[in-house]
C-alpha atoms as a PDB file:
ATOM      1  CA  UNK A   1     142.480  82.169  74.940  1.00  0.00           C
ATOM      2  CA  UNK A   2     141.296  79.874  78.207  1.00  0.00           C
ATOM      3  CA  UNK A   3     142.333  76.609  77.011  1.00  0.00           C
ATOM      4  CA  UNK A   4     142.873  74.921  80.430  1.00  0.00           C
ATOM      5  CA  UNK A   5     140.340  73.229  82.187  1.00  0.00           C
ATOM      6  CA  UNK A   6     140.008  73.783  85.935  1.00  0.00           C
ATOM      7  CA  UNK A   7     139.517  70.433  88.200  1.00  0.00           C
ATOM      8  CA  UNK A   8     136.200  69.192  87.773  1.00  0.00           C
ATOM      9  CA  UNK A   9     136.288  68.181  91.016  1.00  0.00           C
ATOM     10  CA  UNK A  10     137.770  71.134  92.484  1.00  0.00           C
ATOM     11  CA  UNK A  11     136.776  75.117  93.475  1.00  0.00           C
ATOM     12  CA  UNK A  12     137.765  75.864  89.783  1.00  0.00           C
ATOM     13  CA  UNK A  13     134.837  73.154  88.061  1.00  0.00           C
ATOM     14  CA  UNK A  14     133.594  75.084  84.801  1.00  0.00           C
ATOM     15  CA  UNK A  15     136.527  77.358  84.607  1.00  0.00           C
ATOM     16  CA  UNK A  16     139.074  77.696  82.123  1.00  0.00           C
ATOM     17  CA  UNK A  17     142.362  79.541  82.353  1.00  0.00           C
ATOM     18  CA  UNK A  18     144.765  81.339  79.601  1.00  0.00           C
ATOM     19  CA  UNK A  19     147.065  79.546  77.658  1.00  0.00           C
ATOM     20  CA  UNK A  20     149.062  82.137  76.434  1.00  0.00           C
ATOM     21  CA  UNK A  21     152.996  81.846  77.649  1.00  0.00           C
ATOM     22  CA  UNK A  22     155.501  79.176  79.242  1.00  0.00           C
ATOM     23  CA  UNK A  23     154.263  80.213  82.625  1.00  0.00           C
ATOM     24  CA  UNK A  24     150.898  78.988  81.937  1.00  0.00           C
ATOM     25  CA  UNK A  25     152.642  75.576  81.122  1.00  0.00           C
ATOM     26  CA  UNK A  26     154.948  75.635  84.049  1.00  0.00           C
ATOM     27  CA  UNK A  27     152.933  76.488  86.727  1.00  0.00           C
ATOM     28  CA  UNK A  28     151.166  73.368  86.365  1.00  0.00           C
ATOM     29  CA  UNK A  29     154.089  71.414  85.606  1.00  0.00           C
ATOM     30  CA  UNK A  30     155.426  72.050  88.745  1.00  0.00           C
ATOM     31  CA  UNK A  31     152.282  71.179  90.882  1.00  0.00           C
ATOM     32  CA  UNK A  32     151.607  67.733  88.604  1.00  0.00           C
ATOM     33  CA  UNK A  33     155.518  66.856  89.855  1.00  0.00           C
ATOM     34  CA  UNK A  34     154.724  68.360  93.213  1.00  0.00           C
ATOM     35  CA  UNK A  35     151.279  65.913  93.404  1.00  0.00           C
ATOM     36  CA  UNK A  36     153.410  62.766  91.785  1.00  0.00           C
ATOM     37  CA  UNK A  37     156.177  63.192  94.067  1.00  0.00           C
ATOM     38  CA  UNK A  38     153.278  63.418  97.204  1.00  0.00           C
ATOM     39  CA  UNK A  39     155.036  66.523  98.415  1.00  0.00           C
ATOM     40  CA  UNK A  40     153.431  67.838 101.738  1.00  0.00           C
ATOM     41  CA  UNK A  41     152.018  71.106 101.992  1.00  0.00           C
ATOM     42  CA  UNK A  42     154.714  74.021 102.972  1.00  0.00           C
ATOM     43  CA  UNK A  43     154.194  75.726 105.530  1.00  0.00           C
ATOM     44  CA  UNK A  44     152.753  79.415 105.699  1.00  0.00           C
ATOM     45  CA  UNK A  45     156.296  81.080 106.122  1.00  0.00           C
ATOM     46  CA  UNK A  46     157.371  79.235 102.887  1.00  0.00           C
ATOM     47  CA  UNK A  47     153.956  80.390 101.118  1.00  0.00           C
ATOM     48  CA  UNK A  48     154.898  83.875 102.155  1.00  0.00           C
ATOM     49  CA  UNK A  49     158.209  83.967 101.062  1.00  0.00           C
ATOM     50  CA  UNK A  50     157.389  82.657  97.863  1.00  0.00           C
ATOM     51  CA  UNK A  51     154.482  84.813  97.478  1.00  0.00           C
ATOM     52  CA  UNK A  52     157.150  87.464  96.263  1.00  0.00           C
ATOM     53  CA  UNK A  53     158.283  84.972  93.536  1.00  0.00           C
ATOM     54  CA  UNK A  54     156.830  86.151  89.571  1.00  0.00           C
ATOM     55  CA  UNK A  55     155.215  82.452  89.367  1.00  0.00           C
ATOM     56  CA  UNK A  56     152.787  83.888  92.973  1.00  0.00           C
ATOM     57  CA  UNK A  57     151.136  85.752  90.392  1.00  0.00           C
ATOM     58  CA  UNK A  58     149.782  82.437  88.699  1.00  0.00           C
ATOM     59  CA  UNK A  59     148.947  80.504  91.730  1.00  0.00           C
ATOM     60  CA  UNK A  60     144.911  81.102  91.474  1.00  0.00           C
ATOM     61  CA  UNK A  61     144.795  78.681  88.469  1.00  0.00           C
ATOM     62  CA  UNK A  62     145.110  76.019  91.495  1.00  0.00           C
ATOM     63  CA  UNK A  63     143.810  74.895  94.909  1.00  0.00           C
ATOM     64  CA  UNK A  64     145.281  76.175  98.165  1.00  0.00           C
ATOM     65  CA  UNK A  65     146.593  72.637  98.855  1.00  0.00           C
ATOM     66  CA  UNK A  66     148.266  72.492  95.440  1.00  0.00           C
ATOM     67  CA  UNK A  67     149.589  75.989  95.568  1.00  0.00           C
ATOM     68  CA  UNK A  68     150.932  74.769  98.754  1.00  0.00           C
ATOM     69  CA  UNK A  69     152.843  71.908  97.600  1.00  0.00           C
ATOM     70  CA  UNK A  70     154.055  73.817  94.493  1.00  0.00           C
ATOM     71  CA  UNK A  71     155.549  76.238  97.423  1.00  0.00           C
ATOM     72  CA  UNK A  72     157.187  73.371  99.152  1.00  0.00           C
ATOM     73  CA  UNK A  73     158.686  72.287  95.650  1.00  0.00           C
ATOM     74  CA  UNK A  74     160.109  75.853  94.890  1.00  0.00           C
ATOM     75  CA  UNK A  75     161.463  77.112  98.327  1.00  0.00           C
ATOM     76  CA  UNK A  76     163.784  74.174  98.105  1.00  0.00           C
ATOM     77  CA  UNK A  77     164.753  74.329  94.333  1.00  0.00           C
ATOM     78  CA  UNK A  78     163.456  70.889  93.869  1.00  0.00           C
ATOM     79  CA  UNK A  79     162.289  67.505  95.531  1.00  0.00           C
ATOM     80  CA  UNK A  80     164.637  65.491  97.230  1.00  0.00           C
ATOM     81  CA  UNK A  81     164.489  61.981  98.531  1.00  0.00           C
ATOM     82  CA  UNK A  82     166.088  61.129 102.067  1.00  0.00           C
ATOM     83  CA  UNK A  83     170.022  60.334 101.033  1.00  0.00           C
ATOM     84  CA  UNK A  84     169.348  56.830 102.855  1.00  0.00           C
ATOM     85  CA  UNK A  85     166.638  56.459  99.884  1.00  0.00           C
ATOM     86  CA  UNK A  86     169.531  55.651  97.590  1.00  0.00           C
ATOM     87  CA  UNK A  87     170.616  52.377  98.771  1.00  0.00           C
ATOM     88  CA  UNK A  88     168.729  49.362  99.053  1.00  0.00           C
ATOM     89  CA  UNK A  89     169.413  46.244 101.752  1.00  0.00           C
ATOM     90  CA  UNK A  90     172.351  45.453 100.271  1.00  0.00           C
ATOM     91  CA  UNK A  91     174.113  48.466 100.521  1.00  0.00           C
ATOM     92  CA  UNK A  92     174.255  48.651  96.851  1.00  0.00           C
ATOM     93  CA  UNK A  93     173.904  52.564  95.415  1.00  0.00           C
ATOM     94  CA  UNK A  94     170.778  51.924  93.090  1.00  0.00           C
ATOM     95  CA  UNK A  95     169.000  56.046  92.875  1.00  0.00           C
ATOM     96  CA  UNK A  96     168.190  56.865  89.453  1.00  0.00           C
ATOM     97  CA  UNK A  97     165.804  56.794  86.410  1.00  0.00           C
ATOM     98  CA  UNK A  98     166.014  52.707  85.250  1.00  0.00           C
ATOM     99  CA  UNK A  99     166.810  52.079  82.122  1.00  0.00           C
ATOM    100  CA  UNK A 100     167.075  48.674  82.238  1.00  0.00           C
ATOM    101  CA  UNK A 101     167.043  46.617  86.023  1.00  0.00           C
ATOM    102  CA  UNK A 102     170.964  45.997  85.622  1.00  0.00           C
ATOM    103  CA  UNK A 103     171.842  49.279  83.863  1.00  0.00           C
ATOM    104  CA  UNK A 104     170.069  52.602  85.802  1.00  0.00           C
ATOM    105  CA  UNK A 105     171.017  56.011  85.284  1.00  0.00           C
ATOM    106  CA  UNK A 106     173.076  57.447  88.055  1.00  0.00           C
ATOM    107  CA  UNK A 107     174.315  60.796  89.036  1.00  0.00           C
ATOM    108  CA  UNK A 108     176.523  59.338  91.457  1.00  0.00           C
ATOM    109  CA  UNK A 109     178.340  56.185  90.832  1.00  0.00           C
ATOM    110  CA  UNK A 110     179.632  54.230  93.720  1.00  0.00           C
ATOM    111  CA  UNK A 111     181.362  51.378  92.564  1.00  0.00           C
ATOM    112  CA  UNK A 112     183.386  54.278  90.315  1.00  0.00           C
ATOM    113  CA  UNK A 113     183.933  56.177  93.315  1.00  0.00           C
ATOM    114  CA  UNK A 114     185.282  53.429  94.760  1.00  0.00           C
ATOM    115  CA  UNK A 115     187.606  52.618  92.810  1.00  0.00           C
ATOM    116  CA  UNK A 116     191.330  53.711  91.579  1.00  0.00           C
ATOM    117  CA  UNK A 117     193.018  55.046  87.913  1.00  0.00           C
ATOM    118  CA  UNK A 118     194.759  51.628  87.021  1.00  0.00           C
ATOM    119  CA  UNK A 119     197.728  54.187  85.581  1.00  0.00           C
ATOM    120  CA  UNK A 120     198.226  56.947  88.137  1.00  0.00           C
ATOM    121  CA  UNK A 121     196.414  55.096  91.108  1.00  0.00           C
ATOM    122  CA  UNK A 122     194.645  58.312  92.080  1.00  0.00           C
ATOM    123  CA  UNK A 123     191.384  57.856  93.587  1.00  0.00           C
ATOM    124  CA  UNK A 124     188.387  58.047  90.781  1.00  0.00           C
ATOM    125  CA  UNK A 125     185.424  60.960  91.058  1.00  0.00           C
ATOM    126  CA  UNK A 126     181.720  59.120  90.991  1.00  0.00           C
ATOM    127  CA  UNK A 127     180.021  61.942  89.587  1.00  0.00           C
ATOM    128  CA  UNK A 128     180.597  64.392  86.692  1.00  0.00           C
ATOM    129  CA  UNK A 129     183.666  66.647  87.180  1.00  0.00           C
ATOM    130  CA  UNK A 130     185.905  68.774  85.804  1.00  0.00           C
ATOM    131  CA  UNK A 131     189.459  67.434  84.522  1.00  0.00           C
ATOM    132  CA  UNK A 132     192.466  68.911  83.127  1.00  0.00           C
ATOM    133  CA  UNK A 133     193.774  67.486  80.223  1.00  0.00           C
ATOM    134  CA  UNK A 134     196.216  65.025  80.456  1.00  0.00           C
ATOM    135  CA  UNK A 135     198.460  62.450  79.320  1.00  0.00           C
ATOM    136  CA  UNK A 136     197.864  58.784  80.315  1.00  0.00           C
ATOM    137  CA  UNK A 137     199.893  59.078  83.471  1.00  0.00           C
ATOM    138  CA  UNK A 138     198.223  62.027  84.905  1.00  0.00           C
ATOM    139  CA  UNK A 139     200.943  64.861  83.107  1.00  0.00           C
ATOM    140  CA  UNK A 140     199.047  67.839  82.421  1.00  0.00           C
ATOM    141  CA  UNK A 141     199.280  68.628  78.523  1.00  0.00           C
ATOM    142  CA  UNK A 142     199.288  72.196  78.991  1.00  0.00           C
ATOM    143  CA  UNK A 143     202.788  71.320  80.740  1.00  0.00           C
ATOM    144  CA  UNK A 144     204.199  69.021  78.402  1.00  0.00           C
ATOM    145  CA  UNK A 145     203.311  70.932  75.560  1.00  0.00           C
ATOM    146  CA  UNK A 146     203.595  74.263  75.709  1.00  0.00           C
ATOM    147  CA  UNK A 147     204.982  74.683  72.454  1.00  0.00           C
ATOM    148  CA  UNK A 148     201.634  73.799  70.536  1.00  0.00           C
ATOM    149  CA  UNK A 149     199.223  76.723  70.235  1.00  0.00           C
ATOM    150  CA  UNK A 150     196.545  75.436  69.016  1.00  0.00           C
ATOM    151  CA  UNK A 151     193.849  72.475  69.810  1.00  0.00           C
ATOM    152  CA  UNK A 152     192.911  70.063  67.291  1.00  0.00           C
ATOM    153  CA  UNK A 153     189.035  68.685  66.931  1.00  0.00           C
ATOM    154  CA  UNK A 154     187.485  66.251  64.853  1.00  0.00           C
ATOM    155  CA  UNK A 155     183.639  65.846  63.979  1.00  0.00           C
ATOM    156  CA  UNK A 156     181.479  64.494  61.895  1.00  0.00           C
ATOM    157  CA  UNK A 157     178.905  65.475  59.035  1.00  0.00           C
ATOM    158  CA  UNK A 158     175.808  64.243  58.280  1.00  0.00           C
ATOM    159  CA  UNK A 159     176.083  63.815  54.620  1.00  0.00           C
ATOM    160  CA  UNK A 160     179.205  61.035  55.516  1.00  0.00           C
ATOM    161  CA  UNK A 161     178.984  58.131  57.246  1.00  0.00           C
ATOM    162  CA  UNK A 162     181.690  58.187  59.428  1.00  0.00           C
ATOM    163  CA  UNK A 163     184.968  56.401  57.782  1.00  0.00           C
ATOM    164  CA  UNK A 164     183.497  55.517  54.575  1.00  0.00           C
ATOM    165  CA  UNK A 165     182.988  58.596  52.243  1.00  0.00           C
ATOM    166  CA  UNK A 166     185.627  56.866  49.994  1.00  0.00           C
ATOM    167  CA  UNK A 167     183.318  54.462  48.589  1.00  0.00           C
ATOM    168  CA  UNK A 168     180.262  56.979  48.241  1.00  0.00           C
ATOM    169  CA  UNK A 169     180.849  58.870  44.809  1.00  0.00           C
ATOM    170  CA  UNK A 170     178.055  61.046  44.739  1.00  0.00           C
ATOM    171  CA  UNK A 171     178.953  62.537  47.928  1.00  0.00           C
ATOM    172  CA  UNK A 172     182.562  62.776  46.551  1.00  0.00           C
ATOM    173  CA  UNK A 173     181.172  65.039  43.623  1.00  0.00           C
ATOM    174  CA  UNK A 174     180.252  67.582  46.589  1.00  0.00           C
ATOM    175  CA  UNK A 175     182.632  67.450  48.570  1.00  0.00           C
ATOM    176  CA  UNK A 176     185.999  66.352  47.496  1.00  0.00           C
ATOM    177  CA  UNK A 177     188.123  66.452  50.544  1.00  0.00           C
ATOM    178  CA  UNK A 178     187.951  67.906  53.600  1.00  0.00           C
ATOM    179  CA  UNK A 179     189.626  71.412  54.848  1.00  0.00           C
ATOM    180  CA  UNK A 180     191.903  72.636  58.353  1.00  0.00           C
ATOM    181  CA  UNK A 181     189.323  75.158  59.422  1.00  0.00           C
ATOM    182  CA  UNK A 182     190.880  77.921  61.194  1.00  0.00           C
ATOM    183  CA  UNK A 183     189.348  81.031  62.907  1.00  0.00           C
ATOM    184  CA  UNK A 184     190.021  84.382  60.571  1.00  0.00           C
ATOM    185  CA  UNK A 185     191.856  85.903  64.334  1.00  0.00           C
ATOM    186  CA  UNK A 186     194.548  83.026  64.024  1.00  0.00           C
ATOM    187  CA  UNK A 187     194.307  82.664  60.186  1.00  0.00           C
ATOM    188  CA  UNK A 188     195.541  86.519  60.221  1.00  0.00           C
ATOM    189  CA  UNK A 189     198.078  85.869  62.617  1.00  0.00           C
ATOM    190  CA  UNK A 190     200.110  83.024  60.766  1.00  0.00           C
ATOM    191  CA  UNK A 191     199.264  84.808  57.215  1.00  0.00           C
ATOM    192  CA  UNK A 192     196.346  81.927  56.348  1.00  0.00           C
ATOM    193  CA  UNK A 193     193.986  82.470  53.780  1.00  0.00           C
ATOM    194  CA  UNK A 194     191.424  79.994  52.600  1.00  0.00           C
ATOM    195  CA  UNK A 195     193.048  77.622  49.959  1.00  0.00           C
ATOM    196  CA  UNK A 196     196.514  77.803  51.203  1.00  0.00           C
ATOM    197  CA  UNK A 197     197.926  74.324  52.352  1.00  0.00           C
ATOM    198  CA  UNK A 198     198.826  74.120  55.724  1.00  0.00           C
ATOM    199  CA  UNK A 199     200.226  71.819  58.307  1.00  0.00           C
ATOM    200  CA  UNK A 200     199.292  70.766  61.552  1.00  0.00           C
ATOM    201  CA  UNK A 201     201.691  68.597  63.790  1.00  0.00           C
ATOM    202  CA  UNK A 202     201.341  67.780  67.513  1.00  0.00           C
ATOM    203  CA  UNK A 203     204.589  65.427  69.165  1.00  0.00           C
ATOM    204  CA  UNK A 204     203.413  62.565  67.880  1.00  0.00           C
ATOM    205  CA  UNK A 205     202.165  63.273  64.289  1.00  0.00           C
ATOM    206  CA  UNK A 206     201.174  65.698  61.522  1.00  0.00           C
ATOM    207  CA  UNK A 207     198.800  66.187  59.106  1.00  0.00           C
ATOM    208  CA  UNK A 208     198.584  68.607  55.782  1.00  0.00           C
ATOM    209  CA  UNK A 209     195.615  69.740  54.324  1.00  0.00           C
ATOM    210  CA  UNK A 210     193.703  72.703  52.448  1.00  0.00           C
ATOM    211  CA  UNK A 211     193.232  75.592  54.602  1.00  0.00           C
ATOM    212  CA  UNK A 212     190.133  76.956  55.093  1.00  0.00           C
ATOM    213  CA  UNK A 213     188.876  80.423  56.942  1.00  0.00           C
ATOM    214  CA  UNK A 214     185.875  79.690  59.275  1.00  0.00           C
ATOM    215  CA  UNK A 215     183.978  81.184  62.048  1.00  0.00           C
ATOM    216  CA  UNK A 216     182.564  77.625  63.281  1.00  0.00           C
ATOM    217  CA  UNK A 217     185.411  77.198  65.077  1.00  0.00           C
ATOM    218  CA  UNK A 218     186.676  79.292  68.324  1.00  0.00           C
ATOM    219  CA  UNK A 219     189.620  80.903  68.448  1.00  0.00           C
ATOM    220  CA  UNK A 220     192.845  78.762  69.732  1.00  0.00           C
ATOM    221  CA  UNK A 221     190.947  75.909  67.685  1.00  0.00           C
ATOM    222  CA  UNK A 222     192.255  73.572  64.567  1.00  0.00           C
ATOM    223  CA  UNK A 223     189.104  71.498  63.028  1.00  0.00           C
ATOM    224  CA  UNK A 224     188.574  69.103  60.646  1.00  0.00           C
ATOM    225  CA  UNK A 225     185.763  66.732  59.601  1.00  0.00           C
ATOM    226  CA  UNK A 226     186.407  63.108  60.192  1.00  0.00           C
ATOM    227  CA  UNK A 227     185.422  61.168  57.436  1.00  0.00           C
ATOM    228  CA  UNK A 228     188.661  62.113  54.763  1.00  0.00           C
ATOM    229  CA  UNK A 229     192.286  60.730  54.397  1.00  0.00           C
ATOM    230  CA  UNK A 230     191.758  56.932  54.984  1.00  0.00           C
ATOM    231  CA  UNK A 231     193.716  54.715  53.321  1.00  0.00           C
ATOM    232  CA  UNK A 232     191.215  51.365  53.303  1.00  0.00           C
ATOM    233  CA  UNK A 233     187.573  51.256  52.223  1.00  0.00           C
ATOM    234  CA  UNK A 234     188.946  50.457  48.398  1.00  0.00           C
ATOM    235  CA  UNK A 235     191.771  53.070  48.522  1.00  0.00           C
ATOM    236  CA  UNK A 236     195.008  51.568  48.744  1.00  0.00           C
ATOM    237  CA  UNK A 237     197.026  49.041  47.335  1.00  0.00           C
ATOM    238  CA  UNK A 238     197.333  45.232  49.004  1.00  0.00           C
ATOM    239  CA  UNK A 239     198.363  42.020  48.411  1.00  0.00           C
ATOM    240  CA  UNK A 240     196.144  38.504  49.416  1.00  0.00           C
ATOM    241  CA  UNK A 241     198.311  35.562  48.631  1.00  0.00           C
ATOM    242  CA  UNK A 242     196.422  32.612  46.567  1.00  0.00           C
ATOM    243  CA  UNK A 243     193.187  34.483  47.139  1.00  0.00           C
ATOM    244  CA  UNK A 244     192.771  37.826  46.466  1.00  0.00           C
ATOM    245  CA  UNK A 245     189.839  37.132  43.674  1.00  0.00           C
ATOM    246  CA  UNK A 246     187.956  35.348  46.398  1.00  0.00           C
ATOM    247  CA  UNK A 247     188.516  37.437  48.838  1.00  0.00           C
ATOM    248  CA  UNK A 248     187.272  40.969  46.698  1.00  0.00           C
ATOM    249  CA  UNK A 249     184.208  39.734  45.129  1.00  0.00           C
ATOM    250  CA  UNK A 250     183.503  35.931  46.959  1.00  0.00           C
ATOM    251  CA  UNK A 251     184.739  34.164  43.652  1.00  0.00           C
ATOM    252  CA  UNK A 252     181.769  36.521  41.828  1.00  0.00           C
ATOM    253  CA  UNK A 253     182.449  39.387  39.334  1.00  0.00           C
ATOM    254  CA  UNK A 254     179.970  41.588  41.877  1.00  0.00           C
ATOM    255  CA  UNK A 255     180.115  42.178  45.639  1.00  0.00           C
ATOM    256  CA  UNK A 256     177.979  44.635  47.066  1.00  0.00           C
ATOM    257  CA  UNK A 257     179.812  44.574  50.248  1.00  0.00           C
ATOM    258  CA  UNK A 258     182.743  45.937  48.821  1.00  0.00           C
ATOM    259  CA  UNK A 259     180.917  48.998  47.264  1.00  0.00           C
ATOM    260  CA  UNK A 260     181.281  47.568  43.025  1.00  0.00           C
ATOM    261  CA  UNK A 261     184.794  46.371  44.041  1.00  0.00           C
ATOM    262  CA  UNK A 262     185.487  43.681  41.124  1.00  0.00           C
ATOM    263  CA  UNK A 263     187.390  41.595  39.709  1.00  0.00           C
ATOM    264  CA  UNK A 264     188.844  44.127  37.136  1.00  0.00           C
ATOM    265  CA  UNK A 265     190.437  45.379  40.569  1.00  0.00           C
ATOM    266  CA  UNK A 266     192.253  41.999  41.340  1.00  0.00           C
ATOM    267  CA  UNK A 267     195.958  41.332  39.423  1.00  0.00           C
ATOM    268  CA  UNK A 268     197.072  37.457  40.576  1.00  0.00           C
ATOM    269  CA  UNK A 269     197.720  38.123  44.127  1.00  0.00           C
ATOM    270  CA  UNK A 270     197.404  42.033  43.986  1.00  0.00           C
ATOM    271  CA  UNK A 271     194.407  44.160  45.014  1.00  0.00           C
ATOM    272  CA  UNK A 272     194.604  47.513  42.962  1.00  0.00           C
ATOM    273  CA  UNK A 273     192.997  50.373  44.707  1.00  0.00           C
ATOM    274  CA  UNK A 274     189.591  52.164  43.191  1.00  0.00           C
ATOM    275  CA  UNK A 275     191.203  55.117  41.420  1.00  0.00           C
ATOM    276  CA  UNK A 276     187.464  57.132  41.962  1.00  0.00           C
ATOM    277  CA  UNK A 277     188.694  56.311  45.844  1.00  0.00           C
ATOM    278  CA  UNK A 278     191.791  57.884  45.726  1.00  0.00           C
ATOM    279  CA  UNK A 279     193.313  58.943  48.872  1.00  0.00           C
ATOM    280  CA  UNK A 280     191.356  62.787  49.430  1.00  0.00           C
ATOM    281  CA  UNK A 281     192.199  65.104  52.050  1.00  0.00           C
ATOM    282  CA  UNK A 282     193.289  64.598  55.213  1.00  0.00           C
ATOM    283  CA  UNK A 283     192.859  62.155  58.224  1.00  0.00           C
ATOM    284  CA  UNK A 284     193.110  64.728  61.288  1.00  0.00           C
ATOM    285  CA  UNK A 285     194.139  60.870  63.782  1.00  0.00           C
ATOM    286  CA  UNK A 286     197.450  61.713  61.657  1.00  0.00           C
ATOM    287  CA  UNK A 287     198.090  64.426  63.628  1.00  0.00           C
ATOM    288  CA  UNK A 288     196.483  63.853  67.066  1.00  0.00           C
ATOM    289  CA  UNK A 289     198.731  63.415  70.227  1.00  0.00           C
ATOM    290  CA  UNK A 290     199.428  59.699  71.660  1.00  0.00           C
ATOM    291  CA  UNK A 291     201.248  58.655  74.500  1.00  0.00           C
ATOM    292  CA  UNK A 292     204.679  58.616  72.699  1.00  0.00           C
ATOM    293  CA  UNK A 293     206.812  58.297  75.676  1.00  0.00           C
ATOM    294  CA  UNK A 294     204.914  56.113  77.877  1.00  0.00           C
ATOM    295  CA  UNK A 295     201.995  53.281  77.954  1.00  0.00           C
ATOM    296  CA  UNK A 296     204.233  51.755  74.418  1.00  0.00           C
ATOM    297  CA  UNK A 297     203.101  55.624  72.250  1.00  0.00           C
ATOM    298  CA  UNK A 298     199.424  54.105  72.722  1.00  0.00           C
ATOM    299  CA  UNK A 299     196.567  57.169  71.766  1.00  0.00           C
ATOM    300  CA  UNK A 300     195.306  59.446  74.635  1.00  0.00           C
ATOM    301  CA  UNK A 301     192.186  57.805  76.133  1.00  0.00           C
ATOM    302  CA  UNK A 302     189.818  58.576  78.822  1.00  0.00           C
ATOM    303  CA  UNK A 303     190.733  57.354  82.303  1.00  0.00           C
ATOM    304  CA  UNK A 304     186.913  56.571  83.426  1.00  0.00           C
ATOM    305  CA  UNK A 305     185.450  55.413  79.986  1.00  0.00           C
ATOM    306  CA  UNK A 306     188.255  53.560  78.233  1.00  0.00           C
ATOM    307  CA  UNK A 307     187.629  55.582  75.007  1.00  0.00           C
ATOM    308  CA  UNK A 308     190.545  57.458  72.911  1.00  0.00           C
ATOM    309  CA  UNK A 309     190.336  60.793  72.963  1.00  0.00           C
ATOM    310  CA  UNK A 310     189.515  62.769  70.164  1.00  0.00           C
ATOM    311  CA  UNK A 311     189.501  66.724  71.192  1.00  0.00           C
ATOM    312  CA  UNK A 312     192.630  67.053  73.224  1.00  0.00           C
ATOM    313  CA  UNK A 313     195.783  67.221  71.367  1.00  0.00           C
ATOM    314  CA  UNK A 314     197.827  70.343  71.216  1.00  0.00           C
ATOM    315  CA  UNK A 315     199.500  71.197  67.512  1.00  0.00           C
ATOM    316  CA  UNK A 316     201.103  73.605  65.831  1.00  0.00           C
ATOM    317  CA  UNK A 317     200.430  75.269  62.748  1.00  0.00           C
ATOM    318  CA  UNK A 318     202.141  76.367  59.628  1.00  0.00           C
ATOM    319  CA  UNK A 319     202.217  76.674  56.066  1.00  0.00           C
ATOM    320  CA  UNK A 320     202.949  73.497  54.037  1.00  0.00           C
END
């Protein structure tokens, strides 16, 4: 099939070329960033060297010149602005693809780079990088616990909406509660099988849950989904002195913002909990590693970002 149209203005006008793999795609991709980025011609050494490249075999779909630049483009891997490109008169690092003029997105990140970890004082990294896990003083897990086997994740699934599956019954009827998924290798090796309850405890906390046998997850790894175990959203029992009534339903015997929460639920100053929310599964934070003898037993949380960290605590794992 010749798909392609040549240039019209061009030594290929009336011709059309095959459109039949990636490399007929590529090709030209390359040349269109070659011509955008106004990449000069290479010179004939570079053509010659890349003449032994698979994509030479392609280059009489385009001009000399083009064919040319596309060589200048893939003897150096890429196109690459002058480093002093990157700053503007201020000094200020400002490279990247602009999102928005005070927000663009950087691969380096000076003012990062500049700066230091308010906990360990080490000097920060302004690009991506590789980190060992750690503790929020710098203490390498592996170190402090090597005692714990295993390494618990969380995630989520798209038929729950994060914290909230209490309140959604339907998805309640298919899926009751959540499971510890554990890789058959390990599941063998502590005498798991799928529907035994198990336990999972790092330093700080435990968990216990419904065992389940499961290739999604690697070997060495604990999972389980995110959205079980919570104790709000309806569940539990509380008390609102001289206002509970108003407080569940806004003085109304319906509130749709507390999911057909009503006043059937409210005794004087007591709040019972919906029993169709009862407490299911297991809520895998229970179990996940904090800080517990530093930074006041505070969660682990990313040094650069600020966030607590979800896929880093070490636990051990047993039968309940």
């Amino acid at each position: 099939m010749a798909a392609i149209p040549g240039d019209p203005d061009g030594a290929h006008t009336g011709q059309r070329f095959p459109l039949f793999k990636a490399e007929d795609f590529a090709v030209r991709g390359v040349a269109n960033f070659a011509h955008n980025a106004s990449v000069d011609p290479a010179p004939a050494e570079e053509v010659e060297y890349v003449s032994a490249f698979p994509v030479a075999q392609h280059r009489d779909v385009m001009t000399d010149e083009e064919w040319q630049r596309v060589v200048a483009v893939l003897a150096r891997g890429g196109y690459f602005d002058p480093p002093e490109a990157a700053w503007d008169e201020d000094e200020r690092h400002t490279i990247g693809v602009e999102l928005d003029d005070p927000a663009p997105l950087q691969m380096w990140h000076e003012v990062l780079a500049t700066t230091r970890e308010s906990q360990t004082g080490r000097e920060r990294w302004g690009g991506a990088t590789y980190r060992e896990r750690e503790d929020g003083v710098g203490r390498k897990l592996k170190d402090l616990d090597p005692d714990y086997p295993f390494t618990v994740v969380t995630f989520r699934l798209a038929t729950r909406t994060k914290a909230r599956t209490a309140y959604d019954y339907w998805a309640i009827e298919t899926m009751p509660e959540n499971f510890v998924e554990i890789h058959p290798r390990d599941a063998a090796e502590y005498g798991v099988a799928t529907g035994d309850r198990v336990r999972i405890a790092s330093r700080s906390g435990a968990a216990e849950g419904v065992a389940k046998i499961s290739q999604r997850v690697r070997p060495g790894v604990i999972a389980g989904t995110h959205h079980f175990g919570h104790t709000q959203q309806g569940v539990g029992e509380w008390v609102i002195t001289g206002g509970a009534i108003d407080a569940v339903t806004g003085g109304r015997e319906y509130s749709s913002v507390l999911h057909k929460m009503t006043s059937s639920n409210v005794d004087g100053d007591e709040v019972h909990g919906d029993a169709r929310r009862a407490k299911r599964g297991f809520n895998v934070n229970d179990a996940m590693r904090r800080n517990d003898d530093v930074l006041d037993d505070m969660p682990l949380v990313d040094n650069a970002g600020g966030g607590t960290v979800f896929l880093d605590s070490r636990v051990k794992l047993e039968k309940a």
